[in-house]
Protein backbone atom coordinates (compact mmCIF):
# COMPACT_ATOMS: atom_id res chain seq x y z
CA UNK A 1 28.86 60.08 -10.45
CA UNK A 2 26.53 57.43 -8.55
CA UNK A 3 25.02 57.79 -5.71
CA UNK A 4 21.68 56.47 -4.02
CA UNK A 5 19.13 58.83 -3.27
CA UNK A 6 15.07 59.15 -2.92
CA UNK A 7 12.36 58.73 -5.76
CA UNK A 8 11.28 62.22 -6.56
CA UNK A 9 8.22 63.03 -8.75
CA UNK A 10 10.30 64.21 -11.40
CA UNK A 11 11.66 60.29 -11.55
CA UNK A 12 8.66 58.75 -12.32
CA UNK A 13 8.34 58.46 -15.88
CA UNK A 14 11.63 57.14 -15.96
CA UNK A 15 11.64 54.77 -13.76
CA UNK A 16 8.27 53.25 -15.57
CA UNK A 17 10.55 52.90 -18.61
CA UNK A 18 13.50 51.37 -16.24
CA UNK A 19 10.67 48.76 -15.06
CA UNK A 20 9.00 47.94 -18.26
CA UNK A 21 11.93 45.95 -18.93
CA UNK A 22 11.10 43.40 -16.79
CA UNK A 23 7.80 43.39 -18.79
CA UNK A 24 8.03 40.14 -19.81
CA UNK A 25 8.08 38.56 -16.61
CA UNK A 26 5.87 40.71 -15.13
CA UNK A 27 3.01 41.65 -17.32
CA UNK A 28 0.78 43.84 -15.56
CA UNK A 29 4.02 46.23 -14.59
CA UNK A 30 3.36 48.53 -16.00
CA UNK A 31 -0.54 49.18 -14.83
CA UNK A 32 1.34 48.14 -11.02
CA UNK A 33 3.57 50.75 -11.12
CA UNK A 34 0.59 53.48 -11.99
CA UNK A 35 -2.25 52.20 -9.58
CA UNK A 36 0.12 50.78 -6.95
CA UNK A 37 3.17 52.16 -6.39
CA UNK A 38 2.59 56.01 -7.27
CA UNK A 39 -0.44 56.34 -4.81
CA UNK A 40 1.69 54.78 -2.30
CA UNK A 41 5.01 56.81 -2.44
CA UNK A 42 2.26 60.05 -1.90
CA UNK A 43 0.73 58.83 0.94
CA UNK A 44 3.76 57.03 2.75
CA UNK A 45 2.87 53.42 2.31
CA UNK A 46 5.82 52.75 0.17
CA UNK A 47 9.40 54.18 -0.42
CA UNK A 48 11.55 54.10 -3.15
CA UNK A 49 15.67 54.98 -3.86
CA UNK A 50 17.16 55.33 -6.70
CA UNK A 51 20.66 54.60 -7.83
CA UNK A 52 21.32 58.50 -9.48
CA UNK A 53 23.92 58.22 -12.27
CA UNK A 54 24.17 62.12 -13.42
CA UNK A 55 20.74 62.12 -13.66
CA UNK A 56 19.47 58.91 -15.15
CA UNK A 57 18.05 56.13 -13.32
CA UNK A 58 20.40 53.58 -13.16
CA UNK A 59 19.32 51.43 -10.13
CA UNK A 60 16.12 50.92 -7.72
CA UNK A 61 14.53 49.71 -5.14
CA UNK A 62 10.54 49.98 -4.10
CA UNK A 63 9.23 48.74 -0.99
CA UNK A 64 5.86 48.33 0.56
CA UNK A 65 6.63 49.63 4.12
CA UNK A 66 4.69 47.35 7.26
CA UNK A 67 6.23 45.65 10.05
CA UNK A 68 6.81 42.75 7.58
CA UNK A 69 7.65 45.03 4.58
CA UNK A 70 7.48 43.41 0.70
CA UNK A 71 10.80 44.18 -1.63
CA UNK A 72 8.38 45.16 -4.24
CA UNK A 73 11.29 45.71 -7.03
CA UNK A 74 15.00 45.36 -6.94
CA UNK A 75 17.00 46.42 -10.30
CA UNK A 76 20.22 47.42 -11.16
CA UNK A 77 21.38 48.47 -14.86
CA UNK A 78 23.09 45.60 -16.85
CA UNK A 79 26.52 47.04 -16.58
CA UNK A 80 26.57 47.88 -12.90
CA UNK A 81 25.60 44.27 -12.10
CA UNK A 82 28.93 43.39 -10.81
CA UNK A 83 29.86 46.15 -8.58
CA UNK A 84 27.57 45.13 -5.89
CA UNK A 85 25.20 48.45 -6.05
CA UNK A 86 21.99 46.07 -5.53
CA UNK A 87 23.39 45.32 -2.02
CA UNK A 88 24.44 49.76 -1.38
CA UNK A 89 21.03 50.18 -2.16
CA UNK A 90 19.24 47.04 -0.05
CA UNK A 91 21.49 48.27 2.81
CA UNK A 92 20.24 51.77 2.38
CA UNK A 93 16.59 50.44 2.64
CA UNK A 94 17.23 48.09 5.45
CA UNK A 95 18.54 51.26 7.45
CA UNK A 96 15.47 53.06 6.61
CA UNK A 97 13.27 49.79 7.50
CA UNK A 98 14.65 49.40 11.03
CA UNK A 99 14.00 53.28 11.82
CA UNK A 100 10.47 52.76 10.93
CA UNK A 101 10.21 49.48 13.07
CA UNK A 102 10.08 46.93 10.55
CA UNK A 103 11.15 43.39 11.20
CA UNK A 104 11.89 41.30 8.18
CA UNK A 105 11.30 41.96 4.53
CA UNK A 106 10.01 39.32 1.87
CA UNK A 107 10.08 39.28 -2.13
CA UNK A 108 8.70 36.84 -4.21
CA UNK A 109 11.44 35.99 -7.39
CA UNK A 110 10.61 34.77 -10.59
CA UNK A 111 12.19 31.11 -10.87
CA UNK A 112 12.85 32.13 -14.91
CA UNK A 113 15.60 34.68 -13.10
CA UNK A 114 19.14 33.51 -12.83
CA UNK A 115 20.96 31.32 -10.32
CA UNK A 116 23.22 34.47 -9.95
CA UNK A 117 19.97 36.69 -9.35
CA UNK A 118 18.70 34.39 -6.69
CA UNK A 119 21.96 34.44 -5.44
CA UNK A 120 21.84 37.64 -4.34
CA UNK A 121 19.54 36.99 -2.31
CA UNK A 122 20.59 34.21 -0.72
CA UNK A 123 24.12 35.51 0.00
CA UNK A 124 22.71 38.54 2.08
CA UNK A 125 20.45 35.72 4.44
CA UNK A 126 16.99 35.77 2.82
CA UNK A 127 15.85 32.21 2.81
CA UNK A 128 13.24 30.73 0.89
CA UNK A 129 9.61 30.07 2.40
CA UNK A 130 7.46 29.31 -0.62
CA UNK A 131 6.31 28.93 -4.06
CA UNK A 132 3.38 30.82 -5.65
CA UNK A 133 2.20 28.74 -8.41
CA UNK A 134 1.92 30.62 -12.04
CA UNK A 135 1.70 34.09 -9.79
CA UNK A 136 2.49 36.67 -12.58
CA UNK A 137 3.29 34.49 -15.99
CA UNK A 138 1.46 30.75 -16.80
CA UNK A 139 3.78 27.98 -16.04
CA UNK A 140 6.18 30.36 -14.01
CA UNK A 141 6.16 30.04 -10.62
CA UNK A 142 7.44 32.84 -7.90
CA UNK A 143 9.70 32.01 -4.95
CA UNK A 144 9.45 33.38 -1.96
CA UNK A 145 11.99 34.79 0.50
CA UNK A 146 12.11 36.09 3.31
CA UNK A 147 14.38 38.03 6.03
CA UNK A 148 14.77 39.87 8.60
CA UNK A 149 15.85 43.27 8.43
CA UNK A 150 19.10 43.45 11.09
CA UNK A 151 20.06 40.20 9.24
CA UNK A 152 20.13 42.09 6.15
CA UNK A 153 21.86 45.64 7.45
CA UNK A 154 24.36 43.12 9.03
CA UNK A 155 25.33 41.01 5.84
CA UNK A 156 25.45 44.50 3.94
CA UNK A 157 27.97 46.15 6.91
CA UNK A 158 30.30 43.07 6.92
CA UNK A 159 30.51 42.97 3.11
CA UNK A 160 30.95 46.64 2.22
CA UNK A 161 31.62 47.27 -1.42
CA UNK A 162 33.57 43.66 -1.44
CA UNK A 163 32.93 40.35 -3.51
CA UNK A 164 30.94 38.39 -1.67
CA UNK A 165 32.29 35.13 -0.55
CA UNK A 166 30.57 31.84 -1.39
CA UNK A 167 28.19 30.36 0.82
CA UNK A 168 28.03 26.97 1.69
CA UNK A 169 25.85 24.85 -0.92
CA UNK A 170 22.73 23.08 0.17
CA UNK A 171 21.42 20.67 -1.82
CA UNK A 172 18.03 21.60 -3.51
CA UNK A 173 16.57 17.62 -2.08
CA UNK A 174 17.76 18.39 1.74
CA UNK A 175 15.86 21.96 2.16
CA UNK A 176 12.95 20.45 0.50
CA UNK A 177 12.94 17.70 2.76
CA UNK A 178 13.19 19.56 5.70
CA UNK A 179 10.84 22.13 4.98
CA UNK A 180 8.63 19.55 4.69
CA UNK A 181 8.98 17.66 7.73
CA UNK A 182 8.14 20.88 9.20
CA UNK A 183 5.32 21.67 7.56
CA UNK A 184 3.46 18.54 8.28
CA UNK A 185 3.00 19.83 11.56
CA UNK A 186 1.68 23.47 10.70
CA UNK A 187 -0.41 23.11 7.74
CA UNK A 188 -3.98 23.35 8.43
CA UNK A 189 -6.72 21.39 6.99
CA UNK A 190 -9.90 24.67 7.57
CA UNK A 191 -9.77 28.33 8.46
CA UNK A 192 -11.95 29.47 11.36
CA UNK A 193 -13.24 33.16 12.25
CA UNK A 194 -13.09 33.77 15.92
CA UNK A 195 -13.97 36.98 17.50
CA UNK A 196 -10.99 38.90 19.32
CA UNK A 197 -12.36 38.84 23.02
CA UNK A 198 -12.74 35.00 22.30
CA UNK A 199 -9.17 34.55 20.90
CA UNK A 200 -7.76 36.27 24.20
CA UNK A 201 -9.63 33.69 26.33
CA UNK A 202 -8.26 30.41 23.95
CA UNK A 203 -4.56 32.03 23.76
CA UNK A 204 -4.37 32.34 28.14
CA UNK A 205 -5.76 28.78 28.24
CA UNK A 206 -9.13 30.04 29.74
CA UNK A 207 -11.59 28.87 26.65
CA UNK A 208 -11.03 25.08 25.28
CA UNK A 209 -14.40 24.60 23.63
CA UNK A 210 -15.63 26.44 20.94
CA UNK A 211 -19.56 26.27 20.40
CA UNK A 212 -20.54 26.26 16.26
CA UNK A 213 -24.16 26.08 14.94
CA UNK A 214 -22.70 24.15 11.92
CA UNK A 215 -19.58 21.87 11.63
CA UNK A 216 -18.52 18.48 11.38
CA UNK A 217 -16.95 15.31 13.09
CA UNK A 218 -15.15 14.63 9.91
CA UNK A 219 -13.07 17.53 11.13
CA UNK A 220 -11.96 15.73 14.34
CA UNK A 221 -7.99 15.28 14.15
CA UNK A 222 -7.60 18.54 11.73
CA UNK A 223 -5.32 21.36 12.34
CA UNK A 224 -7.25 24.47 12.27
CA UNK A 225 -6.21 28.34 11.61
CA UNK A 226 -7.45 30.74 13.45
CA UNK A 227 -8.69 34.06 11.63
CA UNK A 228 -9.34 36.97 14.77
CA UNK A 229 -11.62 39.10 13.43
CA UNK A 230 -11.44 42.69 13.39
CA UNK A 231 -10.21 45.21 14.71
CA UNK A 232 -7.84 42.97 15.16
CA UNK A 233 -7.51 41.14 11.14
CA UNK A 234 -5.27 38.60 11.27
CA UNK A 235 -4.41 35.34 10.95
CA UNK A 236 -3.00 34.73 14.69
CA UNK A 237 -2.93 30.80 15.78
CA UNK A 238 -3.54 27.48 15.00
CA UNK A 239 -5.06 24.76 16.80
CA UNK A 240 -5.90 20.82 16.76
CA UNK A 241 -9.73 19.92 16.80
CA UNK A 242 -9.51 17.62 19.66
CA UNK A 243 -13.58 16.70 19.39
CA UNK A 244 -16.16 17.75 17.61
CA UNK A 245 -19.55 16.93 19.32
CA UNK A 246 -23.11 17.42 18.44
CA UNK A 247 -25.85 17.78 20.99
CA UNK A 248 -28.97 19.72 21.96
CA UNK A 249 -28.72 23.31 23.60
CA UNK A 250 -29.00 21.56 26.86
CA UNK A 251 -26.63 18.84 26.43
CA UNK A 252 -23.60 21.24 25.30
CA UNK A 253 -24.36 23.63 28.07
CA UNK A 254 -24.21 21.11 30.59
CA UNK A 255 -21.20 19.09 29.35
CA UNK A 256 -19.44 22.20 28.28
CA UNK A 257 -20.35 25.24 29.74
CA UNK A 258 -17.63 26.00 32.21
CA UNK A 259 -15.00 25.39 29.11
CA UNK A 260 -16.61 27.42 26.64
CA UNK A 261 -15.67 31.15 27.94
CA UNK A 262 -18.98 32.68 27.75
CA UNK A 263 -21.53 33.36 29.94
CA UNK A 264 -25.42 31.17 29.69
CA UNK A 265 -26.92 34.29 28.20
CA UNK A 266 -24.29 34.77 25.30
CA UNK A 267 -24.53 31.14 25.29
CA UNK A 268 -28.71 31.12 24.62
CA UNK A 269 -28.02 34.49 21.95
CA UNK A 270 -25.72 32.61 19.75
CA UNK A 271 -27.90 29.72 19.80
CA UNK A 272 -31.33 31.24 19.01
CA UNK A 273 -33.67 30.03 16.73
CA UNK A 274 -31.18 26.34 16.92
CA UNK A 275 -32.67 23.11 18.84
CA UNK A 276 -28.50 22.40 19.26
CA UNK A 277 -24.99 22.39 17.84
CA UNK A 278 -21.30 21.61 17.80
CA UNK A 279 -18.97 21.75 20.71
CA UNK A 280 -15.51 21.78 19.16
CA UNK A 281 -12.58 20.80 21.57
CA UNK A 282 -9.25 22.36 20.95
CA UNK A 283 -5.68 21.31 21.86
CA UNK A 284 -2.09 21.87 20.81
CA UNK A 285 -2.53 26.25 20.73
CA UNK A 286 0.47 26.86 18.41
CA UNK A 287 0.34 30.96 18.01
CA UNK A 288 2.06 32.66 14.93
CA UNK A 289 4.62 35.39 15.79
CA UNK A 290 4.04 37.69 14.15
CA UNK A 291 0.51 37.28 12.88
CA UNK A 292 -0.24 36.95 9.15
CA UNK A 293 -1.83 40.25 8.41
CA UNK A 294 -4.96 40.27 5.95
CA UNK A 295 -3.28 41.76 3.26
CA UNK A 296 -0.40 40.21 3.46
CA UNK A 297 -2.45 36.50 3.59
CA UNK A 298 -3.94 37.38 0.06
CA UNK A 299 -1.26 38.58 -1.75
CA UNK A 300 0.41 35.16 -0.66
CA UNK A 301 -2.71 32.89 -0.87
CA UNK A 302 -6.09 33.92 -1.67
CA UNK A 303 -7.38 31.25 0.01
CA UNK A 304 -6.97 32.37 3.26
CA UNK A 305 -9.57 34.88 3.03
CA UNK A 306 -11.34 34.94 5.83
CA UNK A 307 -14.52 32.18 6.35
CA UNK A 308 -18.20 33.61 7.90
CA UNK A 309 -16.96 30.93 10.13
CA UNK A 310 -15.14 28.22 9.04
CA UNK A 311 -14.07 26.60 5.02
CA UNK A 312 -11.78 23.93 4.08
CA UNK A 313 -8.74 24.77 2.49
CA UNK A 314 -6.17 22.75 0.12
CA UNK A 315 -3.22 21.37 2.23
CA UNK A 316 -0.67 23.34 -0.86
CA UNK A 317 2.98 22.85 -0.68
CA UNK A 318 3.47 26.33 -0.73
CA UNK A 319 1.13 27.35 1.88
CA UNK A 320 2.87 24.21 3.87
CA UNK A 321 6.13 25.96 3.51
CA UNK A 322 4.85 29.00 4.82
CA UNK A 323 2.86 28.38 7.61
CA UNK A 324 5.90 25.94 8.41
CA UNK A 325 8.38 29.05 8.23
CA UNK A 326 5.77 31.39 10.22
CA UNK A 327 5.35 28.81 13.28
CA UNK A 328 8.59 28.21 13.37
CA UNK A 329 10.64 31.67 13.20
C-alpha cells in the first residue's frame, strides 16, 4: 500500500541509496545528503516526505524551508512514474509550505533530464528564470524554476490523481526573447553595500546622493544593486547612477549636502583622513519584492557576494534572467 508520509530517522540510510542514483548527475550527493540535508531535517531547516510503499522508499521529496523555499530533491521510483505520485507528494509539500508562510518554491533541473521530467514541472506552473552554467557536472548546465506555492497547491487540487492535460507550447526562441528584453532593463553592471538606516532614506525618496571615498565616472549610466547590510542581508534594490562627481570635502558638502541624508558630522567621520570624494547621484529606485536573501544569492551566483563597498560584476545571461524575473514578479 502507498501512501506519503514524513522522513523518519529510521529512513535515512535508505533514502541515501534511493538518491545515489542520481549520482551521476549529481556527484557530490551523496556527501549533500550527509552534511546538508541530515543536520537540517534535526534542526527544522528542511523537511522531507516520503512516498511509503510497505516499507520501502519508493518516492521523495526534500525541501529547504524559507519564505522562498528550494525543492532540494524530487524522485519517484521508475515504475510509479506514470501515476502522477510526484505531483501527491509536491501537493503534500506545498500544503505544508503555505502553513509555514512560504511564498514560492524554486529548483534548479539538470538540462541532461528529460523533456517529460521538465515537464512536470512546467505543467504544475513553475516557469523558468535561469541557467547555472556547469553547476553540478562540466558542460551540464542547471535550469532554474521557479513558483509560487498557491500556484502549485492549485494546479495539484484541479488535477487530482488525473492525466494532466497538455499545455500550450511556447516556442524555446519567443521565451528567450522575451526574457531578454526584460532583462536589459534589470541587470546591473556593480554591486554596492549600503547600510540599512541609509537604504530606508533612498527607498522613501529622502537620500538621492550617495557620498563614496572611491569610485568612478566610468560608472555614470550603470545600473547598480543594492546590497543592505546587516541585520538586514539582502540584496533589496537597484538603482541607475545618474552622476558620479568628484570634488573636495567642501565642494560635495556644499553642492550636495541637503541630498545626501546625513548630517555634517557623519558627513566629516566618513570622510576623515580624505582631502575629497565621489558624490554618486541615483535615479530610477526599482526595489526587489521579495529581496534576494544572502544565501539564497550564492547558491544562485557567487558573484553577488557582497562588496566592502562596491565591485563590478559580469552582465551573465543567467543572472539577466533572474534579476529580470525578481523585478518583475
Amino acid at each position: 500500500m502507498l501512501l506519503v508520509r514524513d522522513i523518519e530517522v529510521g529512513d535515512h540510510t535508505q533514502i541515501r541509496q534511493f538518491l545515489m542514483q542520481s549520482v551521476a548527475l549529481y556527484p557530490n550527493i551523496g556527501h549533500w545528503f550527509d552534511s546538508k540535508v541530515l543536520p537540517g531535517l534535526a534542526v527544522g531547516e528542511r523537511r522531507g516526505l516520503v512516498l511509503d510503499d510497505d516499507g520501502a522508499v519508493a518516492g521523495l521529496v526534500i525541501l529547504k524551508l524559507g519564505r522562498r523555499a528550494k525543492l532540494c530533491s524530487i524522485r519517484i521510483r521508475e515504475n510509479l512514474r506514470g501515476d502522477r505520485w510526484g505531483t501527491v507528494l509536491l501537493g503534500q509539500a506545498s500544503q505544508g509550505l503555505l502553513e509555514v508562510g512560504t511564498d514560492a518554491v524554486y529548483v534548479t533541473i539538470s538540462e541532461a533530464l528529460s523533456q517529460e521530467d521538465i515537464g512536470f514541472f512546467e505543467r504544475l506552473g513553475f516557469q523558468r528564470v535561469a541557467r547555472l552554467v556547469s553547476k553540478y557536472v562540466n558542460g551540464v548546465d542547471e535550469l532554474v524554476y521557479t513558483c509560487p506555492v498557491s500556484v502549485i497547491k492549485d494546479s495539484v487540487s484541479a488535477l487530482g490523481h488525473q492525466v494532466l492535460p497538455p499545455r500550450p507550447h511556447v516556442a524555446p526562441h519567443d521565451v528567450e526573447r522575451g526574457v531578454s528584453a526584460a532583462s536589459q532593463r534589470v541587470v546591473p553592471d556593480l554591486v554596492m553595500s549600503i547600510k540599512p538606516r541609509f537604504a530606508d532614506l533612498i527607498l522613501q525618496g529622502l537620500k538621492l546622493v550617495e557620498f563614496r571615498r572611491s569610485f568612478s565616472r566610468k560608472y555614470e549610466g550603470a545600473t547598480a544593486l543594492f546590497y543592505v547590510s546587516k541585520p538586514v542581508g539582502s540584496f533589496m534594490f537597484t538603482a541607475k547612477i545618474a552622476g558620479a562627481e568628484r570634488a573636495s570635502k567642501g565642494e560635495l558638502w556644499s553642492s550636495y549636502g541637503d541630498q545626501g541624508g546625513i548630517g555634517r558630522d557623519t558627513f566629516e567621520r566618513y570622510f576623515d583622513g580624505r582631502q575629497g570624494g565621489y558624490a554618486v547621484r541615483l535615479s530610477d529606485i526599482r526595489v526587489l519584492d521579495p529581496p534576494i536573501g544572502l544565501v539564497e544569492a550564492r547558491e544562485l551566483f557567487p558573484q553577488l557576494g557582497p562588496p566592502q563597498s562596491f565591485k563590478t560584476i559580469r552582465s551573465e545571461p543567467a543572472l539577466a534572467e533572474f534579476l529580470s524575473f525578481r523585478m518583475s514578479a
